[in-house]
C-alpha atoms as a PDB file:
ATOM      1  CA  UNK A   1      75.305 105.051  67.090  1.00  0.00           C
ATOM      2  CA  UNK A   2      72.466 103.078  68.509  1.00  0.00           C
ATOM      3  CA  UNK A   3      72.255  99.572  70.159  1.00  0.00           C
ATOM      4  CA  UNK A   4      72.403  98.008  66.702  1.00  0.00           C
ATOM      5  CA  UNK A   5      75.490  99.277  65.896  1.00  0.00           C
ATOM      6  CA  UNK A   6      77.217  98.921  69.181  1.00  0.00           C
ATOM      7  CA  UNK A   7      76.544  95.038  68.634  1.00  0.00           C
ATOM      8  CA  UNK A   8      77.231  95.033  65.274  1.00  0.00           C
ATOM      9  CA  UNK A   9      80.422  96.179  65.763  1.00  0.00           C
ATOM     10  CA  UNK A  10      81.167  93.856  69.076  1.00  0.00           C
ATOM     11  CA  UNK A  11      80.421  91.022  66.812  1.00  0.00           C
ATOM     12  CA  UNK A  12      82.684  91.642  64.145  1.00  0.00           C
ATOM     13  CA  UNK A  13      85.791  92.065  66.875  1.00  0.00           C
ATOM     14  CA  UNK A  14      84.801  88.791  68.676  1.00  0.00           C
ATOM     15  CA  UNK A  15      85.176  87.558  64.557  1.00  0.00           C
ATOM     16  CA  UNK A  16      88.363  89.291  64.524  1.00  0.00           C
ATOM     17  CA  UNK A  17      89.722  87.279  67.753  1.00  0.00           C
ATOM     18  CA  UNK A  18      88.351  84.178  67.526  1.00  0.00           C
ATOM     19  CA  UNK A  19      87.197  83.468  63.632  1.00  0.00           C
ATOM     20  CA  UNK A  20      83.159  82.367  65.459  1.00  0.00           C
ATOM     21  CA  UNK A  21      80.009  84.474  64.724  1.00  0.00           C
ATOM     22  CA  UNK A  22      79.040  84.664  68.232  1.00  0.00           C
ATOM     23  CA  UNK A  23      75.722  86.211  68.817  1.00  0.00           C
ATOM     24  CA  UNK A  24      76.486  89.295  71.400  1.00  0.00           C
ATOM     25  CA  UNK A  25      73.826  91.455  73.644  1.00  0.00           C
ATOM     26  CA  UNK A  26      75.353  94.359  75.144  1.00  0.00           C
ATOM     27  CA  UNK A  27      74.493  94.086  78.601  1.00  0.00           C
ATOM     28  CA  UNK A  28      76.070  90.060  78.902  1.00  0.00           C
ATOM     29  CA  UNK A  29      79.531  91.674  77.459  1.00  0.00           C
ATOM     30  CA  UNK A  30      79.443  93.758  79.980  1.00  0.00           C
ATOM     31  CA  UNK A  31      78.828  91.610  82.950  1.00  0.00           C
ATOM     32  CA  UNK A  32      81.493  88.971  81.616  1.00  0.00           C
ATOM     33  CA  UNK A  33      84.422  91.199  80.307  1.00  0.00           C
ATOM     34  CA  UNK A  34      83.736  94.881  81.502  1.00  0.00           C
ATOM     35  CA  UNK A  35      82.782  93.732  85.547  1.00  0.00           C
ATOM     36  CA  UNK A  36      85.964  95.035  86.796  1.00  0.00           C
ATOM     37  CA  UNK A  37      86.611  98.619  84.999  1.00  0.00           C
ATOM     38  CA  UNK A  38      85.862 102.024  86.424  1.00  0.00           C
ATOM     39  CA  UNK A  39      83.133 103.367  84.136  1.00  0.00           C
ATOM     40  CA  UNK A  40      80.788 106.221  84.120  1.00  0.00           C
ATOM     41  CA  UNK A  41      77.758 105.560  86.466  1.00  0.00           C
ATOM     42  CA  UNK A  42      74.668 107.358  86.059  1.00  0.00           C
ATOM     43  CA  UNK A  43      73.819 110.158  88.088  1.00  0.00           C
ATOM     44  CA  UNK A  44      71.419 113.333  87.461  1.00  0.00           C
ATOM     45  CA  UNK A  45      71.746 116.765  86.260  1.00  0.00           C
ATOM     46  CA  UNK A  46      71.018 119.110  89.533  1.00  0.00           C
ATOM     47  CA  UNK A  47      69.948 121.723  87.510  1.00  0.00           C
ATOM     48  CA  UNK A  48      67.415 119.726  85.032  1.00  0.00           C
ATOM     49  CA  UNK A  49      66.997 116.106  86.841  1.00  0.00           C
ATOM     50  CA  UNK A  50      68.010 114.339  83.417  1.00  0.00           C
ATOM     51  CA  UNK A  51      69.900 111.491  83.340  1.00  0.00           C
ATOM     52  CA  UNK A  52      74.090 111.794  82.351  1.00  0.00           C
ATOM     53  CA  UNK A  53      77.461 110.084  83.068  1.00  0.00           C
ATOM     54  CA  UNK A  54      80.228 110.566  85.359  1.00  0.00           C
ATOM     55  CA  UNK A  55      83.556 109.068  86.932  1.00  0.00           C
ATOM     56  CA  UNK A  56      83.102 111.687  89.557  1.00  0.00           C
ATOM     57  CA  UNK A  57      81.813 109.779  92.997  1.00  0.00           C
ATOM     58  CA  UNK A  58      79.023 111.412  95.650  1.00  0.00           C
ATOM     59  CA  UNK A  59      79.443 114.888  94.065  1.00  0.00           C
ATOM     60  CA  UNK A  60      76.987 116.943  95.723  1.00  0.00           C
ATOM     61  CA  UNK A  61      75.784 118.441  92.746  1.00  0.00           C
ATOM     62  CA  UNK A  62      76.233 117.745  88.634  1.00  0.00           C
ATOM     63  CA  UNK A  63      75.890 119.134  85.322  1.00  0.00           C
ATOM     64  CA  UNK A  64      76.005 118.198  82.300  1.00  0.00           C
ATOM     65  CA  UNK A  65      78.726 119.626  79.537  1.00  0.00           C
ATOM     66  CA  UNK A  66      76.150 121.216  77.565  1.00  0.00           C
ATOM     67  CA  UNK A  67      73.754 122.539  79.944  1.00  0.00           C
ATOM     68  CA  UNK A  68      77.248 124.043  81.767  1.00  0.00           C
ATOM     69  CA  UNK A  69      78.179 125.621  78.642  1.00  0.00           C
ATOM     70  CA  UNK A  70      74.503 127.277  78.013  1.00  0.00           C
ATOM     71  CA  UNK A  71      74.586 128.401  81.555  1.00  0.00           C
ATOM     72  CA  UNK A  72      77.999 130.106  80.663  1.00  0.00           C
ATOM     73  CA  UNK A  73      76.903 131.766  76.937  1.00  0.00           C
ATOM     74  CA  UNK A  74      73.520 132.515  79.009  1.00  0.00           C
ATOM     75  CA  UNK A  75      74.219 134.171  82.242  1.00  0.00           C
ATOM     76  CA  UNK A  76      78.032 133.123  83.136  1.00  0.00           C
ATOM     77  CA  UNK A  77      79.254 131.917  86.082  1.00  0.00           C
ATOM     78  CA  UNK A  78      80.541 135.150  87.764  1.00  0.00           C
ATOM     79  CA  UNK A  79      78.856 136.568  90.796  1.00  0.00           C
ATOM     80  CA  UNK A  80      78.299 140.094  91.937  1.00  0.00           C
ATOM     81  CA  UNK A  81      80.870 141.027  94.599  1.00  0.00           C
ATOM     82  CA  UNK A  82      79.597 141.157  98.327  1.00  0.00           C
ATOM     83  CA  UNK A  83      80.421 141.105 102.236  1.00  0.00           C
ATOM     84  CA  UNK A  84      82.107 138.180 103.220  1.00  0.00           C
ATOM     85  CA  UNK A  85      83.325 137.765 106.871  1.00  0.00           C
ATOM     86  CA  UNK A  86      83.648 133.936 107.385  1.00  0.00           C
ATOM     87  CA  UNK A  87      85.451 131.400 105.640  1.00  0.00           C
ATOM     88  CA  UNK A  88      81.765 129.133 105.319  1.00  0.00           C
ATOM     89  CA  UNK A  89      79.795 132.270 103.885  1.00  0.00           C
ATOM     90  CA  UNK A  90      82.461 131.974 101.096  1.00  0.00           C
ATOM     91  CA  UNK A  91      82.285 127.844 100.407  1.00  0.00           C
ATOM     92  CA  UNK A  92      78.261 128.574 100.543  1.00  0.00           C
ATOM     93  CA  UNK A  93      78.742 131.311  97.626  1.00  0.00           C
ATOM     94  CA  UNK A  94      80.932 129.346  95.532  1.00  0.00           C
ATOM     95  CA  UNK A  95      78.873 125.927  96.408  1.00  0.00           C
ATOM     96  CA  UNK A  96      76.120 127.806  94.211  1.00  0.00           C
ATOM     97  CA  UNK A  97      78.670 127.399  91.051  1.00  0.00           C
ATOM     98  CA  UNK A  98      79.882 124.115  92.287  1.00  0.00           C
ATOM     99  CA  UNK A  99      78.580 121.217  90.166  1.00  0.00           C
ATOM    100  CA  UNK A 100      80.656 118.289  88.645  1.00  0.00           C
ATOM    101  CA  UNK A 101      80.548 119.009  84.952  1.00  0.00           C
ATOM    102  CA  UNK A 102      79.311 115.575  83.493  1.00  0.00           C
ATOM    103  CA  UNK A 103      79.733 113.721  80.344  1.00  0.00           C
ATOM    104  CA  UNK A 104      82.757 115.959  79.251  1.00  0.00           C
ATOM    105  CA  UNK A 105      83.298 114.931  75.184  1.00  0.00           C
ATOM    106  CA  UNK A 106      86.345 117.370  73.712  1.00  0.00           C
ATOM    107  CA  UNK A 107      86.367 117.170  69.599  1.00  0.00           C
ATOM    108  CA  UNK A 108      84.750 113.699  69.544  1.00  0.00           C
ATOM    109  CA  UNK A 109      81.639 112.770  67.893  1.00  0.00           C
ATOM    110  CA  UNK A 110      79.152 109.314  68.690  1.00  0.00           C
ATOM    111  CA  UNK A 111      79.829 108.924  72.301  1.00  0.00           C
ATOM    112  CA  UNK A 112      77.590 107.422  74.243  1.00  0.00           C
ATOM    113  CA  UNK A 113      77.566 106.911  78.425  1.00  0.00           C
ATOM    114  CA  UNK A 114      81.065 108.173  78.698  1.00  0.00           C
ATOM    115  CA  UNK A 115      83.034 110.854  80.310  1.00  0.00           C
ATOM    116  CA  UNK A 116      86.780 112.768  79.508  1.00  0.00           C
ATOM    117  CA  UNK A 117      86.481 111.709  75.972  1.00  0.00           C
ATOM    118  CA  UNK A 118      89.062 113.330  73.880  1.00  0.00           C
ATOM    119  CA  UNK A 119      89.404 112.979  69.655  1.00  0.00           C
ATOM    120  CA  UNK A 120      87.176 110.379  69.811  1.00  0.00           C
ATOM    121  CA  UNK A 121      84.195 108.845  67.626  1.00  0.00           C
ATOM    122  CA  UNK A 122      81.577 105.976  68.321  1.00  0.00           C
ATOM    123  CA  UNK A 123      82.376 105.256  72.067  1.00  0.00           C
ATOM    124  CA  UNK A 124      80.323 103.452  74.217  1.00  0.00           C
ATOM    125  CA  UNK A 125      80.311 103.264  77.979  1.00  0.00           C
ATOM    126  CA  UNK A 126      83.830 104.041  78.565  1.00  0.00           C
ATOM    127  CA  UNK A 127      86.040 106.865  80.076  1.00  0.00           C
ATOM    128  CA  UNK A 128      89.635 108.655  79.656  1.00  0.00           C
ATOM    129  CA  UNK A 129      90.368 107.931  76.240  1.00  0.00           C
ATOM    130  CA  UNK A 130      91.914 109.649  73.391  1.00  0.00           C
ATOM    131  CA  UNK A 131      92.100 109.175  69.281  1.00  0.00           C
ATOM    132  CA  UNK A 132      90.502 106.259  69.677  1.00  0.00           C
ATOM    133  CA  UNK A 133      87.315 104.887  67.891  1.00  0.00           C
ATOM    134  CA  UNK A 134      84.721 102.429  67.846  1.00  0.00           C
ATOM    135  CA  UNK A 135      85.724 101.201  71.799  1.00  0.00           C
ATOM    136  CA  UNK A 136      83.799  99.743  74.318  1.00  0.00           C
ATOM    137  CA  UNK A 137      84.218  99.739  78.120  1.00  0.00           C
ATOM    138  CA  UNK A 138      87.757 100.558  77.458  1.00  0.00           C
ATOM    139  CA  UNK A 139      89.415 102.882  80.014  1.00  0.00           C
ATOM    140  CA  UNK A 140      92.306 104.976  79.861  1.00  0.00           C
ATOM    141  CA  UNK A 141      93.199 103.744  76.016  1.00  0.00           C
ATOM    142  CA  UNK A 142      94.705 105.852  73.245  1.00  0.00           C
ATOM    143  CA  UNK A 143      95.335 105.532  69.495  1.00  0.00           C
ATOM    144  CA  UNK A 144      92.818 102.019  69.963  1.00  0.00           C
ATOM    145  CA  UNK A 145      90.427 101.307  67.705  1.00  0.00           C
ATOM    146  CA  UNK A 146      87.675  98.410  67.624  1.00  0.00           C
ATOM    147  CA  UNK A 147      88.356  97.812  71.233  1.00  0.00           C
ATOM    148  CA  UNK A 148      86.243  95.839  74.246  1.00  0.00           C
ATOM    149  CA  UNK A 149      86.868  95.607  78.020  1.00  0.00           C
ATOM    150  CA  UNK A 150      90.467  97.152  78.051  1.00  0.00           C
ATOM    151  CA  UNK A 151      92.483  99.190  80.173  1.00  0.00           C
ATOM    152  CA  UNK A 152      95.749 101.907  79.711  1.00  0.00           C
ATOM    153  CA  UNK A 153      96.585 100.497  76.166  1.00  0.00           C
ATOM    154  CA  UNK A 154      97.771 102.068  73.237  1.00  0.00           C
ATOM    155  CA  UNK A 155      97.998 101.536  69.415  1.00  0.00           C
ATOM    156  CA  UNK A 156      96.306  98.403  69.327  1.00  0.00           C
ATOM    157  CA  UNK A 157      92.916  97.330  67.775  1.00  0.00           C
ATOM    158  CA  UNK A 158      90.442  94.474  67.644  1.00  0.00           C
ATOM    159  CA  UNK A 159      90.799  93.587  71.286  1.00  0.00           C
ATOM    160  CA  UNK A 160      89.323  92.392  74.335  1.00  0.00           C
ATOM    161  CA  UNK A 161      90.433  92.570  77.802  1.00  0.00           C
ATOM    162  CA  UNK A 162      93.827  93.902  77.029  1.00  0.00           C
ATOM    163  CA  UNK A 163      95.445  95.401  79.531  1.00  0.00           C
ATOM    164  CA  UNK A 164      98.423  97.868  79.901  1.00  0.00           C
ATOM    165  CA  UNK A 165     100.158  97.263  76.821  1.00  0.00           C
ATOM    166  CA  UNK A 166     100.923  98.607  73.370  1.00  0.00           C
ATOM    167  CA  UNK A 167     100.511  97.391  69.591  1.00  0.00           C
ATOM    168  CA  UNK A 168      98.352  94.340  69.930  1.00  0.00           C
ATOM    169  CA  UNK A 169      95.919  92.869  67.106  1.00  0.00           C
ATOM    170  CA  UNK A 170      93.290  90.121  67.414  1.00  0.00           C
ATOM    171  CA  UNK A 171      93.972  89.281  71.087  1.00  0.00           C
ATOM    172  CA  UNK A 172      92.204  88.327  73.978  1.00  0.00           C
ATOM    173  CA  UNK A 173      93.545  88.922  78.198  1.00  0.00           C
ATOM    174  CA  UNK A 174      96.926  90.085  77.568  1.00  0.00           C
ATOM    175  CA  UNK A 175      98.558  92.126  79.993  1.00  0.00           C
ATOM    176  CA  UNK A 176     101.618  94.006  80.459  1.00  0.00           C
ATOM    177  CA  UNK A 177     102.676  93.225  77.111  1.00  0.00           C
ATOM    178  CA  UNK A 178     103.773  94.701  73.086  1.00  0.00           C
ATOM    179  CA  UNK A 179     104.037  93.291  69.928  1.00  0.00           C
ATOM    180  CA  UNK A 180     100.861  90.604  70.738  1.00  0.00           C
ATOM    181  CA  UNK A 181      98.892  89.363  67.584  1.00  0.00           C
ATOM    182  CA  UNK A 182      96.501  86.529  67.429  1.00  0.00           C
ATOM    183  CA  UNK A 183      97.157  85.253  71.041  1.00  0.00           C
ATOM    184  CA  UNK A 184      95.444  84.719  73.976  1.00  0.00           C
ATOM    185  CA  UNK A 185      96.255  84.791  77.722  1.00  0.00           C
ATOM    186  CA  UNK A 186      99.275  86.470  77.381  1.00  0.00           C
ATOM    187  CA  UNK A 187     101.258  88.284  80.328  1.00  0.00           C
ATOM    188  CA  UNK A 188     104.934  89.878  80.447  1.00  0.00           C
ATOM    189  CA  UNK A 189     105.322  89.177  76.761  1.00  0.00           C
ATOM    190  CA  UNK A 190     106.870  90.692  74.118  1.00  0.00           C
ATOM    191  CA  UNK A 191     106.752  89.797  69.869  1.00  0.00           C
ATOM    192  CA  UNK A 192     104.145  87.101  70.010  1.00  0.00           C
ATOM    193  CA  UNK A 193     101.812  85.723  67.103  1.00  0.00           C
ATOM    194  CA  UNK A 194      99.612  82.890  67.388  1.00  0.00           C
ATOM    195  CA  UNK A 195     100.255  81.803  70.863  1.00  0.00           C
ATOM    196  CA  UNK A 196      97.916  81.071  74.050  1.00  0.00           C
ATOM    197  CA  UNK A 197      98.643  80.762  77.929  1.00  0.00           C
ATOM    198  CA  UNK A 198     101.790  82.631  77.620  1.00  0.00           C
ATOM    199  CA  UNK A 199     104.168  84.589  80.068  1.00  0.00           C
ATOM    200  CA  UNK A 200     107.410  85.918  80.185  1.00  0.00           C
ATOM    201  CA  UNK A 201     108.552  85.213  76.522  1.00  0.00           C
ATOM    202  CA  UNK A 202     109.638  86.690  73.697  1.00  0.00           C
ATOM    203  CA  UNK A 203     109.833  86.402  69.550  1.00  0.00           C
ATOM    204  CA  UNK A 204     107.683  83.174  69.409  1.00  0.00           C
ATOM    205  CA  UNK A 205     104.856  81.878  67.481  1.00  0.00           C
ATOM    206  CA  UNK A 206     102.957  78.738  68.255  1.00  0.00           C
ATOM    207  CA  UNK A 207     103.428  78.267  71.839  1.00  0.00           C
ATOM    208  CA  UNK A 208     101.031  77.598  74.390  1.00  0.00           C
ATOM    209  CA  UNK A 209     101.306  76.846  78.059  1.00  0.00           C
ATOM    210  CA  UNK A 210     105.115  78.473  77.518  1.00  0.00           C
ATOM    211  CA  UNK A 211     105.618  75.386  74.983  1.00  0.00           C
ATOM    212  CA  UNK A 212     106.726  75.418  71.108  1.00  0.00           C
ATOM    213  CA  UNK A 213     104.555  73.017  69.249  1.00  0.00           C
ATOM    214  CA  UNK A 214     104.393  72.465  65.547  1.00  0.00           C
ATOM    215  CA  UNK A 215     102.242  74.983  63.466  1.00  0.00           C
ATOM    216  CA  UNK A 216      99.322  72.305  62.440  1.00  0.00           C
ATOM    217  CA  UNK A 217      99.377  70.689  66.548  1.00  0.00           C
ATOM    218  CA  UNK A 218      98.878  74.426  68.093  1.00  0.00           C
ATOM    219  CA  UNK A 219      96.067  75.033  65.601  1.00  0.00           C
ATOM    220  CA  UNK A 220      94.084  72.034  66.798  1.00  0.00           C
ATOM    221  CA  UNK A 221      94.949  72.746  70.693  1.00  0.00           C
ATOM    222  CA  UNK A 222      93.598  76.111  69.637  1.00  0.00           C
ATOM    223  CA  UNK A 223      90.335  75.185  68.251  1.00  0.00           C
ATOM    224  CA  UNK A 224      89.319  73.745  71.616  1.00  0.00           C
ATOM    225  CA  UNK A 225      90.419  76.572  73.724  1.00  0.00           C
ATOM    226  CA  UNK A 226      88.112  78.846  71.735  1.00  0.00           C
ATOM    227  CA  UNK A 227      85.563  76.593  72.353  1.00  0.00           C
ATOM    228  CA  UNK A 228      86.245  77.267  76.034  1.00  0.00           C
ATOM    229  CA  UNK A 229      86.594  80.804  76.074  1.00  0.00           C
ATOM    230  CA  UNK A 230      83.092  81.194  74.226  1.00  0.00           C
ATOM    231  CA  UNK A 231      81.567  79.057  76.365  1.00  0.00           C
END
């Protein structure tokens, strides 16, 4: 998965929300949607200086997943047995085994920047997720796929900025909420399509601002509040 790809794919789920080609560079995405998640930073391998990915704050020392398990097939990480008599000679012998294993990718495949990855493939830049696919600064998500900028969400897909909730499509800031297709700004909800500016509702379509309008009125309202969001 290269940078090609990554916006490839961003550009069809900004399609899938909000029916625009947009034209989408990775690094703007992330300073406009993605400013406010814990993601990997980048920090260095102690043992080879190159550059990996953790969630793990001022750890004295790091290693990466790979070069952790070729230390362990190599040498292992057992030490011969010797005289201790203070509590700090022990800390200093285990601080020589004591690095923060990095980038940590279990059964998942195209994962780039990231760290606790679980049954995953083509992640970018994102951290604590599992079964989940083709995500972007997502954190904590599982069973997402074709995700951007979202937090401790499950079974959902093409979405940005959605935020602890479950089974959303097509949707944009939603938080707190189930059941969310098509709809945008969207808290406390439950059983929405099509609506926008939304809280504390349930099984409705076309409503915006907590307001039922006609089917052919909400889709003009719409049209110029995508307009706004893109711009």
């Amino acid at each position: 998965m290269n940078k090609s790809d990554i916006k490839d794919t961003m550009s069809k789920i900004f399609y899938s929300i909000f029916e625009k080609d947009i034209s989408i560079e990775i690094d703007e995405i992330y300073k406009k949607y993605a400013f406010d998640i814990n993601l990997p930073f980048k920090v260095k391998d102690s043992m080879t200086g190159e550059e990996t990915w953790s969630i793990i704050e001022n750890a004295p020392k790091y290693i990466t997943q790979k070069n952790m398990e070729h230390c362990s097939d190599k040498r292992g990480w057992m030490f011969p047995k010797k005289n201790i008599t203070t509590l700090e000679e022990i800390i200093k012998n285990w601080e020589k085994a004591n690095f923060i294993t990095t980038e940590r990718l279990y059964n998942s495949t195209n994962c780039i920047k990231c760290d606790t990855i679980y049954n995953c493939n083509n992640i970018y830049h994102s951290v604590d997720l599992t079964k989940c696919s083709n995500s972007f600064f997502c954190d904590g998500c599982r069973n997402c796929e074709l995700m951007i900028a979202s937090q401790r969400t499950t079974d959902s897909i093409n979405c940005l900025r959605v935020d602890d909730s479950s089974s959303c499509s097509n949707s944009f800031n939603v938080i707190c909420s189930g059941k969310i297709a098509n709809s945008y700004f969207i808290q406390d909800c439950s059983d929405l399509y099509e609506c926008i500016f939304c809280s504390h509702i349930s099984n409705r379509k076309f409503c915006i601002g907590n307001m039922q309008y006609e089917e052919d009125e909400y889709y003009q309202i719409k049209k110029t509040i995508v307009n706004w969001i893109l711009e």
